[in-house]
N, C-alpha and C. Protein backbone atom coordinates (compact mmCIF):
# COMPACT_ATOMS: atom_id res chain seq x y z
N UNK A 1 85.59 85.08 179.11
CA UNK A 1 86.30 84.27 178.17
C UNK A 1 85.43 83.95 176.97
N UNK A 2 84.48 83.71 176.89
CA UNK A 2 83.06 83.35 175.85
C UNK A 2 83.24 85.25 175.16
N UNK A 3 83.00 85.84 175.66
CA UNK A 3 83.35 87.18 175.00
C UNK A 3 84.86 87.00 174.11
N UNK A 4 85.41 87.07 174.55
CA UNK A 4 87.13 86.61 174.07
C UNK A 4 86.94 85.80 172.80
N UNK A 5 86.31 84.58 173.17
CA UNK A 5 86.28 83.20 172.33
C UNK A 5 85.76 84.14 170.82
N UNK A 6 84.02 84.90 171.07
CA UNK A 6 83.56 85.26 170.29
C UNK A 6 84.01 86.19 169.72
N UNK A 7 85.14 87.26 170.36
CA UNK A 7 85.42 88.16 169.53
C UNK A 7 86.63 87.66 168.81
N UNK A 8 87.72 86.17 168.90
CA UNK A 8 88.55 85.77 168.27
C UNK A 8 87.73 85.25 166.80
N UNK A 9 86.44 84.56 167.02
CA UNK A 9 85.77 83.93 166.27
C UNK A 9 85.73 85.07 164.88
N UNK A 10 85.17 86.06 165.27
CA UNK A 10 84.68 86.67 164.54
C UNK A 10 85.62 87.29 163.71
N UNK A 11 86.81 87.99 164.31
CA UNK A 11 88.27 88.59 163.87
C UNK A 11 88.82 87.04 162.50
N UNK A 12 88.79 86.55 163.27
CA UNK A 12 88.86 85.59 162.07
C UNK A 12 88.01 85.35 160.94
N UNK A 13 86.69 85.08 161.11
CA UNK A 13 86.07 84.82 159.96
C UNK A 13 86.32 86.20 159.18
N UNK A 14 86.57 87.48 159.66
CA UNK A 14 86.59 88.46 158.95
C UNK A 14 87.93 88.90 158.21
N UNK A 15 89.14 88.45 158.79
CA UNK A 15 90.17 88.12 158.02
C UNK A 15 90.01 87.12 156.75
N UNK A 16 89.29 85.72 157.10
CA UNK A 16 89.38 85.18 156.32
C UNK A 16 88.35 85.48 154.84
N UNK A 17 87.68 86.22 155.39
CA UNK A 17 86.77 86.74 154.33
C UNK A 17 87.45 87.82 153.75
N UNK A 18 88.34 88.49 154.28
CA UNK A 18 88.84 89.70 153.89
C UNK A 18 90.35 88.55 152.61
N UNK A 19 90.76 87.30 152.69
CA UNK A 19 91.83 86.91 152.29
C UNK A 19 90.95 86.07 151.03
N UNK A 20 89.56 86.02 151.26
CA UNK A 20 89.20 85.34 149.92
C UNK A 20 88.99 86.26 149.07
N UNK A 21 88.35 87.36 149.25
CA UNK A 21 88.18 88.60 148.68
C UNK A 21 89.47 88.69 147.92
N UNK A 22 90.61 89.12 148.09
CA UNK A 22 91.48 89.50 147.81
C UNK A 22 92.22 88.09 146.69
N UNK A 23 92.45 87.32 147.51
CA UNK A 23 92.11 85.99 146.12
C UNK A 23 91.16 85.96 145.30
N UNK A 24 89.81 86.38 145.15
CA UNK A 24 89.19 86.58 144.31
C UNK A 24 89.54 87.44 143.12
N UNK A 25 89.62 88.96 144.06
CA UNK A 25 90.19 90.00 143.00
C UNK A 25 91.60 90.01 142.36
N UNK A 26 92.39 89.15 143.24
CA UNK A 26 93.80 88.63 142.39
C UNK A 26 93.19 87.57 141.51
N UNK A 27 92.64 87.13 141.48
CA UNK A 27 92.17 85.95 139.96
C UNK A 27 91.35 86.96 139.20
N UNK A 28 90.76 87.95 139.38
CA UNK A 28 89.75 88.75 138.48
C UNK A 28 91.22 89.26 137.78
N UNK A 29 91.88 90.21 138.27
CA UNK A 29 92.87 90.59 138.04
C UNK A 29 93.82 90.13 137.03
N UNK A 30 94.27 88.36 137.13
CA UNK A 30 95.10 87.72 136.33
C UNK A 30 94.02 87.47 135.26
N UNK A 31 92.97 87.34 135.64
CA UNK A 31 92.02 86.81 134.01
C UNK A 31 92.08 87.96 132.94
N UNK A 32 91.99 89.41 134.01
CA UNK A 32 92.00 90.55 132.68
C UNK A 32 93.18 90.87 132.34
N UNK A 33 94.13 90.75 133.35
CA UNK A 33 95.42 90.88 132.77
C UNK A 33 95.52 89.87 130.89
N UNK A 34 95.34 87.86 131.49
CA UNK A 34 95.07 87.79 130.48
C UNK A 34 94.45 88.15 129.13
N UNK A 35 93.43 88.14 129.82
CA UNK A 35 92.68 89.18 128.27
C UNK A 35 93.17 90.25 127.68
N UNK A 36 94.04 91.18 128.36
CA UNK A 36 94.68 92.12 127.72
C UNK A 36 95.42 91.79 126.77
N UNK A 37 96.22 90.67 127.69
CA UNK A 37 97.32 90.56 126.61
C UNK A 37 97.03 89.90 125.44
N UNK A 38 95.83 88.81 125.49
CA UNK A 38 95.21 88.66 124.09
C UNK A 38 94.85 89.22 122.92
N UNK A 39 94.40 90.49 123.84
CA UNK A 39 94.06 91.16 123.15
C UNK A 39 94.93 92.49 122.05
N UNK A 40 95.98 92.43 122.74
CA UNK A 40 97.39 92.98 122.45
C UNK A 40 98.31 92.02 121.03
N UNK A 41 98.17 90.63 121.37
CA UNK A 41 98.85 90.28 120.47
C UNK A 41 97.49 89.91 119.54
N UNK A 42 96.37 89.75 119.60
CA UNK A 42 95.69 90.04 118.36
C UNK A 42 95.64 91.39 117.38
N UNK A 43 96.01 92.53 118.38
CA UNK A 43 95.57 93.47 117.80
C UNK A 43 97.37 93.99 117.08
N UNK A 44 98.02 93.21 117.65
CA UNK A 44 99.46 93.13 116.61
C UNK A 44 99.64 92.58 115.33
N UNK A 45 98.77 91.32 115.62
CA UNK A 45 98.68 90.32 114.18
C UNK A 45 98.12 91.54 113.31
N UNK A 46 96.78 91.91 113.61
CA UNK A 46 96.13 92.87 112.97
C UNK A 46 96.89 93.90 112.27
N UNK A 47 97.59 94.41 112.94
CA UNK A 47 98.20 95.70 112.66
C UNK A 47 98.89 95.39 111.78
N UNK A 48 99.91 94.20 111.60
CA UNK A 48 100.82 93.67 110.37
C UNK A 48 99.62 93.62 109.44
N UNK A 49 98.70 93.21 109.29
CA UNK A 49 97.53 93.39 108.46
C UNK A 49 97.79 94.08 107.92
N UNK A 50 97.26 95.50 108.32
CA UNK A 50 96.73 96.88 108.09
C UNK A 50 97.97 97.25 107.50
N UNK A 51 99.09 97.23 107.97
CA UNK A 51 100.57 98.10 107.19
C UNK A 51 100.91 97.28 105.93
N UNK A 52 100.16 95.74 105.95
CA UNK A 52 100.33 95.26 104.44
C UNK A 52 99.52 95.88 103.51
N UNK A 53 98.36 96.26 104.00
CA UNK A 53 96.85 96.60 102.67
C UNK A 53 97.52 98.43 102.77
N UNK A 54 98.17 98.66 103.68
CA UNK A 54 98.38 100.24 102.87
C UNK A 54 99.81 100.39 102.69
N UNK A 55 100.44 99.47 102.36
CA UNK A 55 101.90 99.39 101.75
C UNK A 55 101.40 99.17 100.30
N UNK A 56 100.20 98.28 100.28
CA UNK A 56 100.12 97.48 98.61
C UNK A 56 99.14 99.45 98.00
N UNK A 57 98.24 99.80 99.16
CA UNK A 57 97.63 100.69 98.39
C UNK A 57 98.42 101.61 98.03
N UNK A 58 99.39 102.17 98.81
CA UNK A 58 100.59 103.22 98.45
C UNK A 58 100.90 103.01 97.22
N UNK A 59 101.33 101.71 96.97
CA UNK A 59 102.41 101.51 95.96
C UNK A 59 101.66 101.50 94.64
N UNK A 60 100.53 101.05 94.98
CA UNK A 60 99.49 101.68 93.77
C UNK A 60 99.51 102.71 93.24
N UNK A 61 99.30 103.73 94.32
CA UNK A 61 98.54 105.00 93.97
C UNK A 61 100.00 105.42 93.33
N UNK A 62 100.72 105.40 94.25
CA UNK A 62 102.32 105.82 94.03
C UNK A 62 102.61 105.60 92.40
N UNK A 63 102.26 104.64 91.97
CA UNK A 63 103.02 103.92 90.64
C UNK A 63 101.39 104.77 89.51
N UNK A 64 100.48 104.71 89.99
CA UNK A 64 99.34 105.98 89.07
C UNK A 64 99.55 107.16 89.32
N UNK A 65 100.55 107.80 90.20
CA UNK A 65 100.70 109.00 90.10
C UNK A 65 99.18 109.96 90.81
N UNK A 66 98.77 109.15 91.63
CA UNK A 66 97.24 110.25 92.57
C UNK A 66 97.74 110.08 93.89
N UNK A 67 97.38 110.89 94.59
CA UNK A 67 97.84 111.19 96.03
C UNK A 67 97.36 109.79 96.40
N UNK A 68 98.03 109.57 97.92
CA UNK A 68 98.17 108.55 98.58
C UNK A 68 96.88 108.51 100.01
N UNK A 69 96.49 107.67 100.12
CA UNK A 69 95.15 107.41 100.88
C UNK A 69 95.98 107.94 102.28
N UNK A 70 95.38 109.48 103.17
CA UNK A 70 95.67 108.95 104.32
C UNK A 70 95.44 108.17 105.54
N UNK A 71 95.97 108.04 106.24
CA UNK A 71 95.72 107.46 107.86
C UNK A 71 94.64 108.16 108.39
N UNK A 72 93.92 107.82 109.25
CA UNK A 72 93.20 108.71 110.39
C UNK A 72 94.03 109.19 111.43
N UNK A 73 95.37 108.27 111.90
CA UNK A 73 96.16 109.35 112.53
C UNK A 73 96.06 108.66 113.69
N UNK A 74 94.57 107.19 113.86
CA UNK A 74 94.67 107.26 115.37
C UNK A 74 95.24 106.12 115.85
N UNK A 75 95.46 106.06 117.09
CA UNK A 75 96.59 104.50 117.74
C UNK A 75 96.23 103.41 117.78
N UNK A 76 96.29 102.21 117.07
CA UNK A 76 95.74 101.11 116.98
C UNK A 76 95.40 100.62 118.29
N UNK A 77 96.81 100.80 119.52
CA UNK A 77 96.55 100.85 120.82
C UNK A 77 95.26 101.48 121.64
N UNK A 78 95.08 102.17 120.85
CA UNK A 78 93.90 102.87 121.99
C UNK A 78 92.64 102.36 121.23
N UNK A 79 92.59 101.39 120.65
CA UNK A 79 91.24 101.00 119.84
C UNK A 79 91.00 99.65 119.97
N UNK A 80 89.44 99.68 119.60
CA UNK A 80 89.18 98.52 120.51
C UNK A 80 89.15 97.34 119.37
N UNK A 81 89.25 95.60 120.10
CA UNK A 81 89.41 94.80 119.04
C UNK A 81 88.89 95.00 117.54
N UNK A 82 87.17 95.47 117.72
CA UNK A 82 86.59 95.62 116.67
C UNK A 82 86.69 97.02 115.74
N UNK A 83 87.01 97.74 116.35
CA UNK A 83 87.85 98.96 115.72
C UNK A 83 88.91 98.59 114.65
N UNK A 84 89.55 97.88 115.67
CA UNK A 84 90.85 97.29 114.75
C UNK A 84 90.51 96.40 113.28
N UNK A 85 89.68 95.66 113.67
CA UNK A 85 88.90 94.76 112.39
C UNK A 85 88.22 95.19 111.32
N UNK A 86 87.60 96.39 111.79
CA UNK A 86 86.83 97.50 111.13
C UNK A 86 88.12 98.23 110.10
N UNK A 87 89.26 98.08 110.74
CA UNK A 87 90.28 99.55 109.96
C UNK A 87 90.96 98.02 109.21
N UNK A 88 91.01 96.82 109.46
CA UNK A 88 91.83 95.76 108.08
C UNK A 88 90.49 95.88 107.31
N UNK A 89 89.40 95.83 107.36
CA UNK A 89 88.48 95.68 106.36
C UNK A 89 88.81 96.91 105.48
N UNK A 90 88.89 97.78 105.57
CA UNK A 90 89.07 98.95 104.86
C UNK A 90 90.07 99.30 104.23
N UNK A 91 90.96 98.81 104.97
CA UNK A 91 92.65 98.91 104.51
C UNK A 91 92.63 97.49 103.05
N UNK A 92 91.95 96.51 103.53
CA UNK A 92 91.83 95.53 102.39
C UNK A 92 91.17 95.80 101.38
N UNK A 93 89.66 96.74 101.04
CA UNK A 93 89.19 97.31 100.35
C UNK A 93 89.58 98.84 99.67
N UNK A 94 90.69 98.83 100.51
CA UNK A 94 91.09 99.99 99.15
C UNK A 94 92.04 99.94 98.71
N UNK A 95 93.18 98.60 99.00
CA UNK A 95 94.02 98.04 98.53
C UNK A 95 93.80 97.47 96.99
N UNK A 96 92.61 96.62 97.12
CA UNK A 96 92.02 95.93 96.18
C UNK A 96 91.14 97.16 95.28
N UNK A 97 90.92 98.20 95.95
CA UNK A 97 90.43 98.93 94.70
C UNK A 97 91.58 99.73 94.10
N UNK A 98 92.61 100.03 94.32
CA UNK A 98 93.48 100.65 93.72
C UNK A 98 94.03 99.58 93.00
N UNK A 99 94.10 98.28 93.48
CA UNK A 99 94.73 97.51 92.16
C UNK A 99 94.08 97.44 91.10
N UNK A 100 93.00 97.46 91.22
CA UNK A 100 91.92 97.24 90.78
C UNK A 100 92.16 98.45 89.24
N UNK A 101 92.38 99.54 89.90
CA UNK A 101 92.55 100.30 89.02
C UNK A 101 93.76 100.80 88.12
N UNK A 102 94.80 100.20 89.06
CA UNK A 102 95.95 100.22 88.67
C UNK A 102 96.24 99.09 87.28
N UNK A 103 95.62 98.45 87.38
CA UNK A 103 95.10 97.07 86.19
C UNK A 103 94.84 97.83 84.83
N UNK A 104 93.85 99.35 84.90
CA UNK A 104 93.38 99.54 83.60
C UNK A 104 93.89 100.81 83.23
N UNK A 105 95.37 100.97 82.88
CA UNK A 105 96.01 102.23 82.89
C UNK A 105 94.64 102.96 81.42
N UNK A 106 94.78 104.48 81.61
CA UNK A 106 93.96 104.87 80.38
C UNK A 106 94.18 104.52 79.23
N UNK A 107 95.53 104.60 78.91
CA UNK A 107 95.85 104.20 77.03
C UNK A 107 96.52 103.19 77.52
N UNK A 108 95.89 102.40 78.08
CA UNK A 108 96.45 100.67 77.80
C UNK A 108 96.66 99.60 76.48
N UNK A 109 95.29 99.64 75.73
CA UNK A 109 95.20 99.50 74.19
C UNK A 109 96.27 100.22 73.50
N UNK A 110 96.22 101.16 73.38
CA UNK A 110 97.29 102.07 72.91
C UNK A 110 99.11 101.73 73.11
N UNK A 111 98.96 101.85 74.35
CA UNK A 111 100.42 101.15 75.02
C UNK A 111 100.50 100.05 74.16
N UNK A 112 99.71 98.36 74.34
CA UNK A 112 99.92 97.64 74.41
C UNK A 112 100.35 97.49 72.42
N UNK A 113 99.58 98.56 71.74
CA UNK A 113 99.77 98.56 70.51
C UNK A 113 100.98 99.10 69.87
N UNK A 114 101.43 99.99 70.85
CA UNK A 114 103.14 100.54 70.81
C UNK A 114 103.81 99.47 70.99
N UNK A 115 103.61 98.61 72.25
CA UNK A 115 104.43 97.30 72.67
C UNK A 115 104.63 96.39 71.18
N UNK A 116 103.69 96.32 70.90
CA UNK A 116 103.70 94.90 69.77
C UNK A 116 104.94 95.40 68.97
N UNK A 117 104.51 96.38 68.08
CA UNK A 117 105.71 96.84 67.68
C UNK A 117 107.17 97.19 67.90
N UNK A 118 107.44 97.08 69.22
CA UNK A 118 108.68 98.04 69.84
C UNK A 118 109.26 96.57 70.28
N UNK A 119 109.29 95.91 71.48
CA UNK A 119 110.47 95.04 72.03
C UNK A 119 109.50 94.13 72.91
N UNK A 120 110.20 92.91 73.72
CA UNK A 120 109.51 92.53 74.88
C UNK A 120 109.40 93.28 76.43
N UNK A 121 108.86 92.87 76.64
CA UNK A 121 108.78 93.57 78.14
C UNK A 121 109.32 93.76 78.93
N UNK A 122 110.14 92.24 78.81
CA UNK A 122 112.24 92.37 79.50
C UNK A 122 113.23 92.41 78.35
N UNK A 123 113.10 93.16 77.80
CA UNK A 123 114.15 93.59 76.65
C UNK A 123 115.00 94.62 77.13
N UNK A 124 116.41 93.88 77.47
CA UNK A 124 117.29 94.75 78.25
C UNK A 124 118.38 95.07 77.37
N UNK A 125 118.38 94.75 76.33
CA UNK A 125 119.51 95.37 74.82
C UNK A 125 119.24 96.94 74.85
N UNK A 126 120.25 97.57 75.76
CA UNK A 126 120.24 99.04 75.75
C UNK A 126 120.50 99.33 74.46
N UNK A 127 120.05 100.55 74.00
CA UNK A 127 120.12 101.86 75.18
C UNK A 127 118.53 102.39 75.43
N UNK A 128 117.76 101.53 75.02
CA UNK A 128 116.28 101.05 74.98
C UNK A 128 115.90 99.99 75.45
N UNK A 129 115.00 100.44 77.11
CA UNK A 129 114.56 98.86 77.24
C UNK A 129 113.28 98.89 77.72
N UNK A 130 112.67 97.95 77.78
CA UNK A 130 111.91 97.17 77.90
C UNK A 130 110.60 97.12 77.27
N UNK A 131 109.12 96.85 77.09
CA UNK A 131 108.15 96.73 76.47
C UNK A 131 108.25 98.00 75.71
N UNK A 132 108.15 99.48 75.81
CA UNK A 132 108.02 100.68 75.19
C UNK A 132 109.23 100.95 74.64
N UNK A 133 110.36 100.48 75.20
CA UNK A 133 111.31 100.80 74.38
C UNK A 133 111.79 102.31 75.41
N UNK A 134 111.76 102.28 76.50
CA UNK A 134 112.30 103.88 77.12
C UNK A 134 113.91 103.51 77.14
N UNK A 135 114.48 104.72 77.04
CA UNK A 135 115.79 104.93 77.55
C UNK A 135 116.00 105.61 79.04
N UNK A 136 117.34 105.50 79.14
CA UNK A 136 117.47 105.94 80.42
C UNK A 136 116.98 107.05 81.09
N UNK A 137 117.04 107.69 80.68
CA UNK A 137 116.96 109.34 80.47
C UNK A 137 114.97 109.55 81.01
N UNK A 138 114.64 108.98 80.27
CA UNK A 138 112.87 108.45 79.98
C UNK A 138 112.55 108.15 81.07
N UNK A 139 113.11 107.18 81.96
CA UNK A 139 112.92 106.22 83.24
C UNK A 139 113.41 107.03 84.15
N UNK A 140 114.59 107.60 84.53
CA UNK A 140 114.90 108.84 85.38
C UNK A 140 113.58 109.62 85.49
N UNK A 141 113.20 110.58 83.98
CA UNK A 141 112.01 111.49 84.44
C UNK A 141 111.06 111.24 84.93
N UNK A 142 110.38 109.77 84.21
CA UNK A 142 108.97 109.71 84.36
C UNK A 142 108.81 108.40 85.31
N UNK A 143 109.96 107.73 85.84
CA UNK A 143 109.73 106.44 86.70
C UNK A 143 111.02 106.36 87.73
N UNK A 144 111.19 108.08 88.13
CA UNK A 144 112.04 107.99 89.41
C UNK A 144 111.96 106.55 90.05
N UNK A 145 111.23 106.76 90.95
CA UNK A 145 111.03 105.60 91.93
C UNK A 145 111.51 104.48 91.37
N UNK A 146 110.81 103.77 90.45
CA UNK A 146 111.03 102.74 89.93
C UNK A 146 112.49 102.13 89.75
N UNK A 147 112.89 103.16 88.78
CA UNK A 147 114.66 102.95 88.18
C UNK A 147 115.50 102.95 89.44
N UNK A 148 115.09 104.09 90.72
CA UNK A 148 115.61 103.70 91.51
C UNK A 148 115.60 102.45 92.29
N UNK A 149 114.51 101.45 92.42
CA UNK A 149 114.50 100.29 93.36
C UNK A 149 114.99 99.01 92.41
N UNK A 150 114.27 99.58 91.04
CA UNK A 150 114.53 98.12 90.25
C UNK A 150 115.05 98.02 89.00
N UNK A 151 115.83 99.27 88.62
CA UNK A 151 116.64 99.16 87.85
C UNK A 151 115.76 99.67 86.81
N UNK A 152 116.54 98.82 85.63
CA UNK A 152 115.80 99.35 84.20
C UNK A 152 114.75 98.97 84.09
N UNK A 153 113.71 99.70 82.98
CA UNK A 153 112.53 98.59 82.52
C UNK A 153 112.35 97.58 82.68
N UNK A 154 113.32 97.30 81.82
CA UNK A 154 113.37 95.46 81.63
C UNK A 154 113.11 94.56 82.74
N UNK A 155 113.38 95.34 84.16
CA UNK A 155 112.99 94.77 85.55
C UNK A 155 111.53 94.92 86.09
N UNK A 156 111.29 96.00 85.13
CA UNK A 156 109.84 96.25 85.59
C UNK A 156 108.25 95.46 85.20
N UNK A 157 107.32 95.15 85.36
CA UNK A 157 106.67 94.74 85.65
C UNK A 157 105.66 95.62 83.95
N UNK A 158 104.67 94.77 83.20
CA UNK A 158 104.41 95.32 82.27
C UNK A 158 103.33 96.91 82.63
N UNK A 159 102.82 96.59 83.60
CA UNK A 159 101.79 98.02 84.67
C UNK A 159 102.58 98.78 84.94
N UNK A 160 103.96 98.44 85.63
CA UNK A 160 104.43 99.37 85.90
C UNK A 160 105.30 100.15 84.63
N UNK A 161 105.63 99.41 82.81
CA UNK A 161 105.88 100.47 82.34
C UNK A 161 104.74 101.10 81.82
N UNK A 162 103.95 100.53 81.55
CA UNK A 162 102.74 101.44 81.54
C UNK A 162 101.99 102.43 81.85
N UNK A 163 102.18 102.83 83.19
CA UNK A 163 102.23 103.43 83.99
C UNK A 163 102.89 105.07 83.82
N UNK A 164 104.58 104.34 83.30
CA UNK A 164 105.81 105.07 83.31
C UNK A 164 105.28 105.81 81.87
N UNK A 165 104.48 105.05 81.30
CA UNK A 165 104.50 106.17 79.94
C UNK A 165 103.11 106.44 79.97
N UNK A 166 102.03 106.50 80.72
CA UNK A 166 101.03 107.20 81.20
C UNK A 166 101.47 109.01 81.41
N UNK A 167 102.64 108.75 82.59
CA UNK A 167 102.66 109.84 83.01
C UNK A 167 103.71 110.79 81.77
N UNK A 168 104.48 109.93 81.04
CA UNK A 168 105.13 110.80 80.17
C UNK A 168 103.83 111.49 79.02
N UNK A 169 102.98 110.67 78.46
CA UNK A 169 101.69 111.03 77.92
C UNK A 169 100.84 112.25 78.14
N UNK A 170 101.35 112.14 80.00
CA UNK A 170 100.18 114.00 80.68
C UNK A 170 100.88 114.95 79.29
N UNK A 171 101.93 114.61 79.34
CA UNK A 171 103.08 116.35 79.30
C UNK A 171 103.22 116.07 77.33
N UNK A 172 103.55 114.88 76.87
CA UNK A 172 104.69 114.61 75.96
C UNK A 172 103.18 113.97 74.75
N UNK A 173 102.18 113.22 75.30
CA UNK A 173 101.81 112.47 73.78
C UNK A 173 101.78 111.41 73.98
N UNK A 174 102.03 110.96 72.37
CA UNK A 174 102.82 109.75 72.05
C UNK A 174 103.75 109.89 71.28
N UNK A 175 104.30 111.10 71.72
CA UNK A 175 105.64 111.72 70.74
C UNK A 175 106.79 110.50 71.25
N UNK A 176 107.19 109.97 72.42
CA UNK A 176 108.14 109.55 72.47
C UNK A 176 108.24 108.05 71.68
N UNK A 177 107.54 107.91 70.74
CA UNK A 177 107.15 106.94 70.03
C UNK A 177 106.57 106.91 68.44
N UNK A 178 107.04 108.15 68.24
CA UNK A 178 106.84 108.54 66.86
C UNK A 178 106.34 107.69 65.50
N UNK A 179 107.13 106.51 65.32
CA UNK A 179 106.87 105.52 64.12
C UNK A 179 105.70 104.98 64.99
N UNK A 180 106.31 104.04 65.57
CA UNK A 180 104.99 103.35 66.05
C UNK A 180 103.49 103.49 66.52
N UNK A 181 103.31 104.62 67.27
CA UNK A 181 102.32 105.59 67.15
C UNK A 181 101.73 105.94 65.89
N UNK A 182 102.22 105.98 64.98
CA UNK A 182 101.91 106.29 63.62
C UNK A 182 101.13 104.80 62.99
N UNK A 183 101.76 103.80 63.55
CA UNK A 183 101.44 102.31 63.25
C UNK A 183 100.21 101.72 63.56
N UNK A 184 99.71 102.47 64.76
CA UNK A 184 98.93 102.67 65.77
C UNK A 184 97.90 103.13 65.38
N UNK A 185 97.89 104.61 64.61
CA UNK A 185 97.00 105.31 64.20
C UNK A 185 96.52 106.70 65.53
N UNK A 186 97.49 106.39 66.44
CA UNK A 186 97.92 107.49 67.55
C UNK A 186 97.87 108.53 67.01
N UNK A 187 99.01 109.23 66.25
CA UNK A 187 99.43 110.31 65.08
C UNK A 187 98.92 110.52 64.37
């Protein structure tokens, strides 16, 4: 019976060691679970980050007419917190450098010396509008995008007609501005 006693003794302590164990690793378990998921909705906040600084850089590059910064391609998911922090720093620094540049169109002086002469910036008295004075026709070619989201000039933003007659400038001059250009000392 003392045999018995001792081998109940022991069956037990070894269950019960076997049931803390297992409570242990179920609390290891719920702590990393937690942490995951911390780490999940931080790395979500983040990510709204990151699709803001390369929505703003797109729309930069987009509106200067130079190719668009790509992605690396890889899953925010499979990267680690500081990965993630590492790719908003970057995404914020080239956001801010494309505005940056988007600020100093090349013939800005120039533009701005056509402007004085021509209309205001929301000058929507067709069949010419806004700071340069484009017509419709003008804004179709050289500011697709634009005319499509926001209408005429006159809606547009003074960079962004600037911009719009940057790119007419590659091809055209300052032909589409003949007198004033001349006023200018352009011609």
């Amino acid at each position: 019976m003392r045999r018995y006693t001792l081998a109940c003794a022991g069956l037990l302590a070894c269950c019960s060691a076997i049931g803390g164990a297992s409570q242990a690793t179920a609390a290891t378990q719920g702590s990393q679970a937690a942490r995951t998921l911390q780490q999940a909705r931080a790395i979500a906040r983040l990510e709204g980050r990151i699709h803001a600084y390369q929505r703003s850089t797109w729309r930069w590059e987009s509106l200067m007419g130079v190719a668009t910064t790509p992605t690396e391609g890889r899953a925010l998911s499979r990267m680690s917190i500081d990965d993630v922090r590492t790719a908003v720093l970057h995404w914020k620094r080239l956001a801010a450098e494309a505005r940056r540049r988007a600020a100093h169109p090349p013939h800005r002086a120039a533009f701005l010396c056509i402007h004085r002469f021509e209309g205001s910036w929301r000058d929507g008295g067709g069949p010419f509008y806004g700071g340069l004075q484009m017509d419709v026709g003008f804004q179709q070619t050289y500011g697709r995008r634009l005319f499509r989201t926001k209408g005429t000039a006159d809606h547009w933003t003074p960079l962004e007609q600037m911009w719009t007659a940057e790119k007419a400038h590659k091809s055209r001059g300052f032909w589409p501005w003949p007198n004033t250009a001349r006023y200018c000392g352009l011609l």
